[in-house]
C-alpha atoms as a PDB file:
ATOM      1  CA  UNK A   1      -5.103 -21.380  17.302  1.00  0.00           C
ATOM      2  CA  UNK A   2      -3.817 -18.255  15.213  1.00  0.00           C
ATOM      3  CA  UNK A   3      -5.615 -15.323  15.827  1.00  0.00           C
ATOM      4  CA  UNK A   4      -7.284 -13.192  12.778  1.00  0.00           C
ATOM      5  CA  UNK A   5      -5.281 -10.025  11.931  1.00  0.00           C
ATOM      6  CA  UNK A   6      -7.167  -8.669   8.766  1.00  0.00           C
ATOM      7  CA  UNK A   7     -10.647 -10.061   7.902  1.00  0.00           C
ATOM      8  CA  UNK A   8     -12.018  -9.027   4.125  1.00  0.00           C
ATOM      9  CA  UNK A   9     -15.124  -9.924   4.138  1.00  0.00           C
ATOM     10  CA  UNK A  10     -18.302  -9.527   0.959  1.00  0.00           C
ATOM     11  CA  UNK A  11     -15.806  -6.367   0.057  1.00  0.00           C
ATOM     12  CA  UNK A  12     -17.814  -5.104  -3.634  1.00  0.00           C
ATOM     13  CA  UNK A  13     -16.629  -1.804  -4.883  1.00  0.00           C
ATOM     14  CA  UNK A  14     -17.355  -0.118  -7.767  1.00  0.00           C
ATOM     15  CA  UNK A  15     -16.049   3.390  -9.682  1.00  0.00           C
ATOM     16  CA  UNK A  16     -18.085   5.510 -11.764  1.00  0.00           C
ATOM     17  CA  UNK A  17     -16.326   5.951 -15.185  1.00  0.00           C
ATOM     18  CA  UNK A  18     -16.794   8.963 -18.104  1.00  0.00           C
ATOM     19  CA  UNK A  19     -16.454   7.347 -20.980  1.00  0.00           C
ATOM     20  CA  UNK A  20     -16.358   9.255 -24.177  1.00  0.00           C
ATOM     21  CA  UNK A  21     -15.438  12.401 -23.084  1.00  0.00           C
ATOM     22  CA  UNK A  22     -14.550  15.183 -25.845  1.00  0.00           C
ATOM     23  CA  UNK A  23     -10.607  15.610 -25.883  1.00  0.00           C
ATOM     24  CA  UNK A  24     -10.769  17.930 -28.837  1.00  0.00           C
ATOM     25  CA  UNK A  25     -11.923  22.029 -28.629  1.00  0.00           C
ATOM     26  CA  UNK A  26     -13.982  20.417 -32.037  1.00  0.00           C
ATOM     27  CA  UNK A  27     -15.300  17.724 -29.999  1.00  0.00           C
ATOM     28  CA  UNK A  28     -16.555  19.619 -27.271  1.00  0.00           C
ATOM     29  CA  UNK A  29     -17.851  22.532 -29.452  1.00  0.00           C
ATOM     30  CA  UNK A  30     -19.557  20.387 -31.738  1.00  0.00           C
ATOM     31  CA  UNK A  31     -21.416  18.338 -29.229  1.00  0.00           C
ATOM     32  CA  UNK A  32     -22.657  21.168 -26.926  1.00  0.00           C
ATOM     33  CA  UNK A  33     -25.820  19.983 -25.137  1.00  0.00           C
ATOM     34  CA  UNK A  34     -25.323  16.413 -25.401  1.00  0.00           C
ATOM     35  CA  UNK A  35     -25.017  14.208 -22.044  1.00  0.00           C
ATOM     36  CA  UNK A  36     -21.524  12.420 -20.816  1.00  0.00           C
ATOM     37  CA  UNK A  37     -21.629   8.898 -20.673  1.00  0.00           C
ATOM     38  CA  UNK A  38     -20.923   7.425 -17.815  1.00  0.00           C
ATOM     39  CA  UNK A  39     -19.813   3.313 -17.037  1.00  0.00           C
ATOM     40  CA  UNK A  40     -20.136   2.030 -13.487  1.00  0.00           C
ATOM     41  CA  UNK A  41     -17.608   0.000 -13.237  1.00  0.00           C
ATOM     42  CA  UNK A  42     -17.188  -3.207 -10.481  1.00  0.00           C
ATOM     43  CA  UNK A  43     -13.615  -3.429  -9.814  1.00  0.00           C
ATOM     44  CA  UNK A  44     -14.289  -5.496  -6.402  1.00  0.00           C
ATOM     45  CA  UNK A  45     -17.493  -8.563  -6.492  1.00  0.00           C
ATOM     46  CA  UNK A  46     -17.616 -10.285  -3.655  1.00  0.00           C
ATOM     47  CA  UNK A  47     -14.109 -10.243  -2.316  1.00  0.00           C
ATOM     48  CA  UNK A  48     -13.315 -12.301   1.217  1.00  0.00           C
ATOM     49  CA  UNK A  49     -10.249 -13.983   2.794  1.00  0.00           C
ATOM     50  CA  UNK A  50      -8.503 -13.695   6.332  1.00  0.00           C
ATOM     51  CA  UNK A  51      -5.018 -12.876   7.296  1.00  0.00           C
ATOM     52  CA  UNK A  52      -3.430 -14.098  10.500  1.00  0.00           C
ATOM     53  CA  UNK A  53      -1.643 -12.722  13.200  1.00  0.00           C
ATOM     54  CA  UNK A  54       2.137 -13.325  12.070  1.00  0.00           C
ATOM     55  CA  UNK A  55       1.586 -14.254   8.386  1.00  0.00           C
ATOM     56  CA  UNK A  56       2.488 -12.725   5.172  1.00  0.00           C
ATOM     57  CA  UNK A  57       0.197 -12.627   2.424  1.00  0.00           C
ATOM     58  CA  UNK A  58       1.177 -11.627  -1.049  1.00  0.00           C
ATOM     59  CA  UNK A  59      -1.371 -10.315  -3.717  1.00  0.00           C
ATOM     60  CA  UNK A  60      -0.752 -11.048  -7.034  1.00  0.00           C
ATOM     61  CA  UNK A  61      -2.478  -9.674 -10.647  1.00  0.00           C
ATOM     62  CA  UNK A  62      -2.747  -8.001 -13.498  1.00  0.00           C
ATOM     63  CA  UNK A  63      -2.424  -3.755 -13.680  1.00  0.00           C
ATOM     64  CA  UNK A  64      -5.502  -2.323 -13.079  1.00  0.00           C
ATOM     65  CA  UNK A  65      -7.271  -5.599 -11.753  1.00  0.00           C
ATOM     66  CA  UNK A  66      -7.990  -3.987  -7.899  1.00  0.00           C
ATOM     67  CA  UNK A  67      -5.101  -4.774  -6.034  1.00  0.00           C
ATOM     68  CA  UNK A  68      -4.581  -1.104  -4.328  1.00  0.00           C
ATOM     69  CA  UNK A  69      -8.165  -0.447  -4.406  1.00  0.00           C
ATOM     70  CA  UNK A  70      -8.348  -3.389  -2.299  1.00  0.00           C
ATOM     71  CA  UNK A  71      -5.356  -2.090   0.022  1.00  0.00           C
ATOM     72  CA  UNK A  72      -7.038   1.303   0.425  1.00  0.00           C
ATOM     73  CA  UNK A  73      -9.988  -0.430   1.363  1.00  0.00           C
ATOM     74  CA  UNK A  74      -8.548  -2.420   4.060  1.00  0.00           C
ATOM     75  CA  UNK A  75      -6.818   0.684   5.669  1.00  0.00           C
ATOM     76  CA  UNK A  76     -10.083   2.910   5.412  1.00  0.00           C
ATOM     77  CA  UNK A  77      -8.791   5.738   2.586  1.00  0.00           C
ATOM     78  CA  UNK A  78     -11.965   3.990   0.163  1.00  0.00           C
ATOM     79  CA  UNK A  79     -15.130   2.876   1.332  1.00  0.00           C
ATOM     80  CA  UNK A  80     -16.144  -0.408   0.014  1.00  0.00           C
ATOM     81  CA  UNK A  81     -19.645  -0.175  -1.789  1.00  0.00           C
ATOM     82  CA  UNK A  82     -20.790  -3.027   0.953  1.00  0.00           C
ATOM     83  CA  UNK A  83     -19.173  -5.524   2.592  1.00  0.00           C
ATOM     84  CA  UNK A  84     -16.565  -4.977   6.026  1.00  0.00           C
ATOM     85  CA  UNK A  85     -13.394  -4.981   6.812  1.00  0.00           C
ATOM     86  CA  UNK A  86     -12.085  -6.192  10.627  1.00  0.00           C
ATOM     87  CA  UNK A  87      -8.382  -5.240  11.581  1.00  0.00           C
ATOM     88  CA  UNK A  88      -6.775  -6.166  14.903  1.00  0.00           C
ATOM     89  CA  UNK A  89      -4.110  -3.790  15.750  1.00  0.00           C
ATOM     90  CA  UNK A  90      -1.995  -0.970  14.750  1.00  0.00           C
ATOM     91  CA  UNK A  91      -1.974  -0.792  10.935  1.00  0.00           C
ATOM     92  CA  UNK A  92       1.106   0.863   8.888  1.00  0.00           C
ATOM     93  CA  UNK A  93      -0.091   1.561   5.247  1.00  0.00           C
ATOM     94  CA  UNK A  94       2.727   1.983   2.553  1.00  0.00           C
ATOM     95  CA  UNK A  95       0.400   2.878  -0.580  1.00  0.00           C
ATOM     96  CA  UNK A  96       1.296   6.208  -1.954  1.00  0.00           C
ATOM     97  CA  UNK A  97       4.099   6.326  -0.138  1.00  0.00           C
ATOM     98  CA  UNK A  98       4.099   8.609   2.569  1.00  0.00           C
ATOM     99  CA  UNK A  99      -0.049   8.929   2.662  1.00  0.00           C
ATOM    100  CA  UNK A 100      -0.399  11.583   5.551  1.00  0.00           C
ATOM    101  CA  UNK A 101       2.925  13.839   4.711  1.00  0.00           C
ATOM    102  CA  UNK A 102       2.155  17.378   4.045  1.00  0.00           C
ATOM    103  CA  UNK A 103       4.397  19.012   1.110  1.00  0.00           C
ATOM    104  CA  UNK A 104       4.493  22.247   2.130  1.00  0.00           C
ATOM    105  CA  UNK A 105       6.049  21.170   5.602  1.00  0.00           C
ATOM    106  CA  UNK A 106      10.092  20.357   6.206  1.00  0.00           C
ATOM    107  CA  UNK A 107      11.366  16.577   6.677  1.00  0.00           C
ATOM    108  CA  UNK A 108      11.599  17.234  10.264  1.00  0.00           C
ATOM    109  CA  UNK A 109       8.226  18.918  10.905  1.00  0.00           C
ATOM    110  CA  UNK A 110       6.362  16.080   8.793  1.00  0.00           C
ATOM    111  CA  UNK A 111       8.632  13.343  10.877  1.00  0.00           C
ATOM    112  CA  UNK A 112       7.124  15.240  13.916  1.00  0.00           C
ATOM    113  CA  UNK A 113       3.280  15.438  12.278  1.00  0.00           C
ATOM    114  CA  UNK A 114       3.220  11.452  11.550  1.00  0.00           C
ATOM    115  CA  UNK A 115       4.641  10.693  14.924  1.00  0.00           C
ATOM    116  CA  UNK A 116       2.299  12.680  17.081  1.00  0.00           C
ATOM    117  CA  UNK A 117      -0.721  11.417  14.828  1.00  0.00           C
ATOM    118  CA  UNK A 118      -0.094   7.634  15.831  1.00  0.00           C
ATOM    119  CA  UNK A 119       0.218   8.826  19.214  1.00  0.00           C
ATOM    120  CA  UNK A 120       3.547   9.531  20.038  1.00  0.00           C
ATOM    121  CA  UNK A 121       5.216  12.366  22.068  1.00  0.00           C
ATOM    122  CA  UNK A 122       6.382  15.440  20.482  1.00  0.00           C
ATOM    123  CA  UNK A 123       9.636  14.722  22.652  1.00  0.00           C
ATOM    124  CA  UNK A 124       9.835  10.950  21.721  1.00  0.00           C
ATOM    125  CA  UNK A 125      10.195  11.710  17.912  1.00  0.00           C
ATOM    126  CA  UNK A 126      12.531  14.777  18.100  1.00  0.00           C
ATOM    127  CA  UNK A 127      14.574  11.818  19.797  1.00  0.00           C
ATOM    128  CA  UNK A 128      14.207   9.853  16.869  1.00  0.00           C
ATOM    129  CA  UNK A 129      14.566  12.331  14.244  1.00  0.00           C
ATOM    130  CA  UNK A 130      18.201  11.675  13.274  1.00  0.00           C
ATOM    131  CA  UNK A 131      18.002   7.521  12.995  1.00  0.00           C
ATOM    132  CA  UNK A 132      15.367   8.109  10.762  1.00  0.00           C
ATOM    133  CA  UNK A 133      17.385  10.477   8.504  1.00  0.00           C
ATOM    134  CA  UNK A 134      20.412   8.055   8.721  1.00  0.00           C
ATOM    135  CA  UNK A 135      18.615   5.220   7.619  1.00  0.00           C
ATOM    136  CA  UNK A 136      16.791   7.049   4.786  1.00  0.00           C
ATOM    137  CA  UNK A 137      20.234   8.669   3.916  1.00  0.00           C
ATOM    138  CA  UNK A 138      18.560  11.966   4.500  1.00  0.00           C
ATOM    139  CA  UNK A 139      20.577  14.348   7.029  1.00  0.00           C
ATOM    140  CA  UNK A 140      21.300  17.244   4.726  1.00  0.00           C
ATOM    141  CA  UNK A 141      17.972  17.260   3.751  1.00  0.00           C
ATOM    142  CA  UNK A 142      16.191  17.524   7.293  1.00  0.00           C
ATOM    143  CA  UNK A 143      15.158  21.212   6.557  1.00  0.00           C
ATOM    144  CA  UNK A 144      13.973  20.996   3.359  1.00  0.00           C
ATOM    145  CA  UNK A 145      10.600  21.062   2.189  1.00  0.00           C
ATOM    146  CA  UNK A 146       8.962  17.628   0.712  1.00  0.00           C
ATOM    147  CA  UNK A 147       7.892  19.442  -2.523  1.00  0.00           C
ATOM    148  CA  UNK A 148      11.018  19.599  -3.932  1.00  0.00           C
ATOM    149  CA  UNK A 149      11.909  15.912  -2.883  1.00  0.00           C
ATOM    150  CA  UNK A 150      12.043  13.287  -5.691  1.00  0.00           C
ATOM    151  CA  UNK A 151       9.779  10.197  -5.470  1.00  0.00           C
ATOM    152  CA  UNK A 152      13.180   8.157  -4.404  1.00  0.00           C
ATOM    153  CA  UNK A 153      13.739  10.664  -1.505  1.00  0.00           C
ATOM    154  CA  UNK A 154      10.207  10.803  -0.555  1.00  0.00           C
ATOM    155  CA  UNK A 155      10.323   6.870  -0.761  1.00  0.00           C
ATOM    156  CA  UNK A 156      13.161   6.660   1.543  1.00  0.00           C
ATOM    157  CA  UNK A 157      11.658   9.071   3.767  1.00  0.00           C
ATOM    158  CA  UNK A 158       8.223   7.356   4.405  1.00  0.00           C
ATOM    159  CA  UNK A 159      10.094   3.629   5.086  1.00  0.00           C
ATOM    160  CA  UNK A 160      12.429   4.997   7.483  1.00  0.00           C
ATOM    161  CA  UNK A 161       9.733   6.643   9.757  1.00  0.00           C
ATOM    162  CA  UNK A 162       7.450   4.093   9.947  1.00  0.00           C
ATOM    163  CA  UNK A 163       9.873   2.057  10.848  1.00  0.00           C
ATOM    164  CA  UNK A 164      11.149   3.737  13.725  1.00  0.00           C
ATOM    165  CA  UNK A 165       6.990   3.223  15.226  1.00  0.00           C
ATOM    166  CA  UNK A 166       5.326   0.347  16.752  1.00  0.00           C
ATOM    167  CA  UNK A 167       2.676  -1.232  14.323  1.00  0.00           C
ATOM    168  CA  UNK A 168       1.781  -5.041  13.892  1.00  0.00           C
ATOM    169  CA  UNK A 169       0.133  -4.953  10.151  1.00  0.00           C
ATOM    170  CA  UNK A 170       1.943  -3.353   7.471  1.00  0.00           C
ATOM    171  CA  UNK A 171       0.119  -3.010   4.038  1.00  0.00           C
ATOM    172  CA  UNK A 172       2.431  -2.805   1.410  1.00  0.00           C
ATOM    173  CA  UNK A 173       2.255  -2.183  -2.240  1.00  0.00           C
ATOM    174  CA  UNK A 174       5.510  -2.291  -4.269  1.00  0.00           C
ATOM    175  CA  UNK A 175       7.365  -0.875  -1.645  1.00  0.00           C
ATOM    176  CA  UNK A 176      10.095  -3.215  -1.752  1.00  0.00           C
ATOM    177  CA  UNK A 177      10.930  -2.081  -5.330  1.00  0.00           C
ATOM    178  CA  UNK A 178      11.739   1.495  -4.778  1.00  0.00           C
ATOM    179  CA  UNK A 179      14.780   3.678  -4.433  1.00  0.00           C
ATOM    180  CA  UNK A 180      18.364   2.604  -4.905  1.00  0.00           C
ATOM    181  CA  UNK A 181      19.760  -0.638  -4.414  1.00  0.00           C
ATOM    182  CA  UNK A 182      21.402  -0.196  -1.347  1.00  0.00           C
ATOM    183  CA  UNK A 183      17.891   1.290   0.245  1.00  0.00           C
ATOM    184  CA  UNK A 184      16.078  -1.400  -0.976  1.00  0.00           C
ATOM    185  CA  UNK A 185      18.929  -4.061   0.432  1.00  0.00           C
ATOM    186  CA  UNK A 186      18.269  -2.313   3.925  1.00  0.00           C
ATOM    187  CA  UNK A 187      14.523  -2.016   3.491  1.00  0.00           C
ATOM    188  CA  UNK A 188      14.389  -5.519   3.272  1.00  0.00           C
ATOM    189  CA  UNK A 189      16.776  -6.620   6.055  1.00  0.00           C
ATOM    190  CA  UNK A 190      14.180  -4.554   7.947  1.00  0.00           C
ATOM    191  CA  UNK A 191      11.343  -5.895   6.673  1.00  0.00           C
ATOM    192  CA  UNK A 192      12.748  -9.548   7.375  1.00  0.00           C
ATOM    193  CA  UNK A 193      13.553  -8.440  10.825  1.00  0.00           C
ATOM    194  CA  UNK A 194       9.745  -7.662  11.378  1.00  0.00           C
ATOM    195  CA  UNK A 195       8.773 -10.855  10.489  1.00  0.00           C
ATOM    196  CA  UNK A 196      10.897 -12.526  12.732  1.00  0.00           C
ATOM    197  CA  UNK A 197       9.479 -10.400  15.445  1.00  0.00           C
ATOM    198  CA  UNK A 198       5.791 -11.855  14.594  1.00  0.00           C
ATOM    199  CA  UNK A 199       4.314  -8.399  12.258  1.00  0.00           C
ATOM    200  CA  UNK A 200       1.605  -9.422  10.046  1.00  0.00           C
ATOM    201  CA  UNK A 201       2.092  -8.470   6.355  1.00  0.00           C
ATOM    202  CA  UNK A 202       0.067  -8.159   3.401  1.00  0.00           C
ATOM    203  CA  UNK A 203       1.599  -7.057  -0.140  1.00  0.00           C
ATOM    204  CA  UNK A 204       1.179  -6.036  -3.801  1.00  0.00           C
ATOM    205  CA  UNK A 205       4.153  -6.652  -5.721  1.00  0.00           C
ATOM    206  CA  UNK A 206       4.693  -7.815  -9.090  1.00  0.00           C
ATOM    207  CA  UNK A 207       8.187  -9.873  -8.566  1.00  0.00           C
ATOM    208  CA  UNK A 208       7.204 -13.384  -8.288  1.00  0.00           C
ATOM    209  CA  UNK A 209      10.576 -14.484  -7.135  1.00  0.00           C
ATOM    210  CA  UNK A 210      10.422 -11.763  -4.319  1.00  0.00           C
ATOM    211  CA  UNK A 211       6.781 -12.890  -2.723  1.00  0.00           C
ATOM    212  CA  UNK A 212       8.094 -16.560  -3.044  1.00  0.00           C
ATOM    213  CA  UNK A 213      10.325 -16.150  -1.032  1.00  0.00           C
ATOM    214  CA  UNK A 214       8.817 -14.310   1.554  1.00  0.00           C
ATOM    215  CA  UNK A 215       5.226 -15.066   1.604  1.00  0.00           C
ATOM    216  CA  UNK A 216       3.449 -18.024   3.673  1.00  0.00           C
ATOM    217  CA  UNK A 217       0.302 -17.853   1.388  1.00  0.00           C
ATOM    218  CA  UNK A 218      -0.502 -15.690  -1.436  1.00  0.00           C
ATOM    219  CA  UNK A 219      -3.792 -14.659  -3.037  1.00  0.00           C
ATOM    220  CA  UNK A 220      -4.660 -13.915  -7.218  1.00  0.00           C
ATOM    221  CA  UNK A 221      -7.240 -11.436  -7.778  1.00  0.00           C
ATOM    222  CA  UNK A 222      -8.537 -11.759 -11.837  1.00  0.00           C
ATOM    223  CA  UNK A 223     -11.475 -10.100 -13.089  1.00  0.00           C
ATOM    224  CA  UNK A 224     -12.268  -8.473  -9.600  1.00  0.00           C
ATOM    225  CA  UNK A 225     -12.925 -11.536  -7.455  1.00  0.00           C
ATOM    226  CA  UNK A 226     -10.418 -14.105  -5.787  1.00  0.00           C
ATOM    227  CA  UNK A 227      -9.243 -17.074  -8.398  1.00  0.00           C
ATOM    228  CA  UNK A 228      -7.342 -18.776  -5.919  1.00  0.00           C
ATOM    229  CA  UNK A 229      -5.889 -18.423  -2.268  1.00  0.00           C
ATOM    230  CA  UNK A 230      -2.701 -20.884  -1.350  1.00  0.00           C
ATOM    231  CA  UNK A 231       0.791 -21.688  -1.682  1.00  0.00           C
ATOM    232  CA  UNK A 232       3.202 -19.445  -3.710  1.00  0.00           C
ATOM    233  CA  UNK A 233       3.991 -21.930  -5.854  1.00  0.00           C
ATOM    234  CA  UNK A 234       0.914 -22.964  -6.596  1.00  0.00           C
ATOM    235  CA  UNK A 235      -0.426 -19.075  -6.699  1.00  0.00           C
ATOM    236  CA  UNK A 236       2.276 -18.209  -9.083  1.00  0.00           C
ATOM    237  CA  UNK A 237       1.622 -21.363 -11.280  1.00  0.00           C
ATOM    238  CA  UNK A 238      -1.679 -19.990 -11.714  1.00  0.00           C
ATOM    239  CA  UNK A 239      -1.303 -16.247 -12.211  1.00  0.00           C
ATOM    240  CA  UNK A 240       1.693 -17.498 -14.938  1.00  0.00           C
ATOM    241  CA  UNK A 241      -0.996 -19.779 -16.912  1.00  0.00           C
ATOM    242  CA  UNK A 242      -3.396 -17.146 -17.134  1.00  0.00           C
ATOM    243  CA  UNK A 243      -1.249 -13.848 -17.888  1.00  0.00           C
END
């Protein structure tokens, strides 16, 4: 019997929203003393599913309809309003691309940084340093600091050093659709590679034909709570009806 890699279980999360706020110097002068108004708004109810050990789970839905918030959720960076989250082993998390880089630090010394803060030796990564600029097509850029780096560099950059470590759930969302053609060719020879090896996966994407292909089950989120969990096909179907 498969073993549970992610369980989502009751997640509910909600966001606190200013709504209208003065935009204008006449706006805001003219309605000095008066309260902002504020909208709580439930972007999770009630959310719960289960991802196995070796599986691939897509997530599909509209823009704004919780998707990330739910992937930040799973990998701790929000805490859910109630509800828990269970994960069984070493979790990669490709969200904002690069989450734990520091911009004011060189390629090499954040390469360094991530690798000792999953628990690797300093010596281990300094090892490693030059695959990972190879693969992220990076080597004249090992010196430079990540605040100058374009969003395709600093793409590149957070793909090809997570790669290089040992996780067994990767939570991705969109990664697949960034940076040049031949980088995303690569990225997903790796990524295909992982699965073979048994890596649990759960992704956001918005290219149906993509998560088709890859995914064993997928789940729609609509109007913050699960419409349906099951086969691409019959995901996709679904999501396409309702859009």
């Amino acid at each position: 019997m498969a073993e549970v890699a992610i369980g989502v279980h009751n997640i509910i999360k909600s966001f606190n929203l200013e709504i209208g706020k003065q935009s204008s110097i006449f706006e805001k002068i003219t309605s000095l003393g008066k309260n902002s108004l504020h909208s709580n708004e439930k972007i999770l109810n009630d959310v719960s599913f289960e991802v196995m050990k070796g599986e691939v789970v897509g997530i599909l839905g509209k823009n704004g309809i919780g998707k990330t918030t739910l992937l930040r959720i799973i990998s701790n960076i929000y805490k859910p309003d109630s509800g828990t989250v269970y994960i069984d082993g070493k979790i990669a998390v490709f969200l904002s691309l690069g989450s734990g880089f520091q911009m004011d630090l060189s390629t090499r010394e954040n390469i360094i940084l991530l690798g000792m803060l999953i628990g690797e030796t300093k010596e281990n990564v300094i090892k490693i340093i030059p695959k990972i600029l190879e693969f992220a097509g990076l080597e004249k850029f090992e010196n430079s600091k990540l605040k100058h780096f374009s969003s395709g560099m600093y793409a590149r950059l957070a793909f090809a050093t997570a790669i290089q470590f040992e996780y067994d759930i990767f939570l991705i969302d969109e990664l697949l659709a960034v940076g040049d053609k031949e980088f995303q060719k690569k990225s997903f020879e790796t990524f295909m590679d992982f699965r073979k090896q048994g890596k649990t996966f759960l992704i956001v994407s918005h290219d149906h034909n993509m998560l088709k292909s890859i995914c064993d089950r997928m789940i729609l989120l609509k109007n913050g709570t699960i419409e349906i969990i099951g086969k691409p096909d019959e995901v996709i179907n679904r999501y396409l009806k309702t859009d």
